[in-house]
Protein backbone atom coordinates (compact mmCIF):
# COMPACT_ATOMS: atom_id res chain seq x y z
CA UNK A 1 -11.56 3.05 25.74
CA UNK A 2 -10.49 0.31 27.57
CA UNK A 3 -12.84 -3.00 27.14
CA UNK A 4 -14.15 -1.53 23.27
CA UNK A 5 -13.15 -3.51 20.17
CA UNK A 6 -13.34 -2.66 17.28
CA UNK A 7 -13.17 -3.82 13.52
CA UNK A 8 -11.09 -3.11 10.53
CA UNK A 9 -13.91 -2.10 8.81
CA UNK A 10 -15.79 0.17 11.34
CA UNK A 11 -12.28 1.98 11.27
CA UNK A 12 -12.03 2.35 7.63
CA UNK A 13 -15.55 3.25 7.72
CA UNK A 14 -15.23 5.97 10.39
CA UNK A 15 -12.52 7.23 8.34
CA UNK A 16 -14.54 8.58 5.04
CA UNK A 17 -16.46 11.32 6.00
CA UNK A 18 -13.11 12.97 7.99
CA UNK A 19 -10.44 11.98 4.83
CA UNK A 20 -9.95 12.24 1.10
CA UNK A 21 -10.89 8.91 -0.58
CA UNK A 22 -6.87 9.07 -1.42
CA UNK A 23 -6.05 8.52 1.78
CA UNK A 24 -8.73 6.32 3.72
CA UNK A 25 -6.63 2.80 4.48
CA UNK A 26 -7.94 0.30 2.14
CA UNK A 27 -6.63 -2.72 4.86
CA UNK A 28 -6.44 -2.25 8.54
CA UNK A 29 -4.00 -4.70 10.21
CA UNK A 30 -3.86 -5.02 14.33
CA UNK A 31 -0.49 -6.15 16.13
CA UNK A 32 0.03 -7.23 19.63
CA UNK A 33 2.93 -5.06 20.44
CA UNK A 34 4.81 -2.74 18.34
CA UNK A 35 8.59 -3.53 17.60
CA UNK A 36 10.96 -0.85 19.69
CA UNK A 37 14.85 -0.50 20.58
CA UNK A 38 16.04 -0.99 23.67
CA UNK A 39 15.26 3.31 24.17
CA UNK A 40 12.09 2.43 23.34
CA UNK A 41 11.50 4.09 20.00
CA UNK A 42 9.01 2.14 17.38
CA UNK A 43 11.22 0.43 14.79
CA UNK A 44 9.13 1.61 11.38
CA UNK A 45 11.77 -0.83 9.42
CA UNK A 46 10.68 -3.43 11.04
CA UNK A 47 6.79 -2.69 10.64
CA UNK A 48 7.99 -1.85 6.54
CA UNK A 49 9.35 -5.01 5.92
CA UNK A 50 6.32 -6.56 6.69
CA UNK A 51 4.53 -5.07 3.32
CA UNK A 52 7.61 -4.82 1.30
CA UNK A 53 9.55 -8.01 1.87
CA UNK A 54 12.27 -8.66 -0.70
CA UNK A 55 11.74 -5.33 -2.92
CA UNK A 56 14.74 -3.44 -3.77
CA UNK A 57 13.01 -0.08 -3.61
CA UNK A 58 11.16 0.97 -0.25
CA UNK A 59 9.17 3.69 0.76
């Protein structure tokens, strides 16, 4: 809804009575704008790199 905020934790708290403890986030992290090409797809790379930096192996 537009106007509502909310918190990292009231979202990772919303989230474990409707998922396996396996797969509740354990961080929640909020972005402006999310990165896309010029056709307007999200670039997941881009939002990867982030976490992963200078690893050799990415998931």
């Amino acid at each position: 809804m537009e106007g509502t905020e909310l918190t990292a934790e009231e979202i990772i708290h919303y989230c474990v009575g409707k998922l396996a403890g396996y797969k509740k986030p354990r961080s929640v992290d909020f972005i402006n704008e999310l990165p896309r090409n010029p056709s307007g797809k999200i670039l997941k790379t881009v939002l990867r790199d982030h976490y992963w930096g200078k690893q050799s192996v990415k998931i």
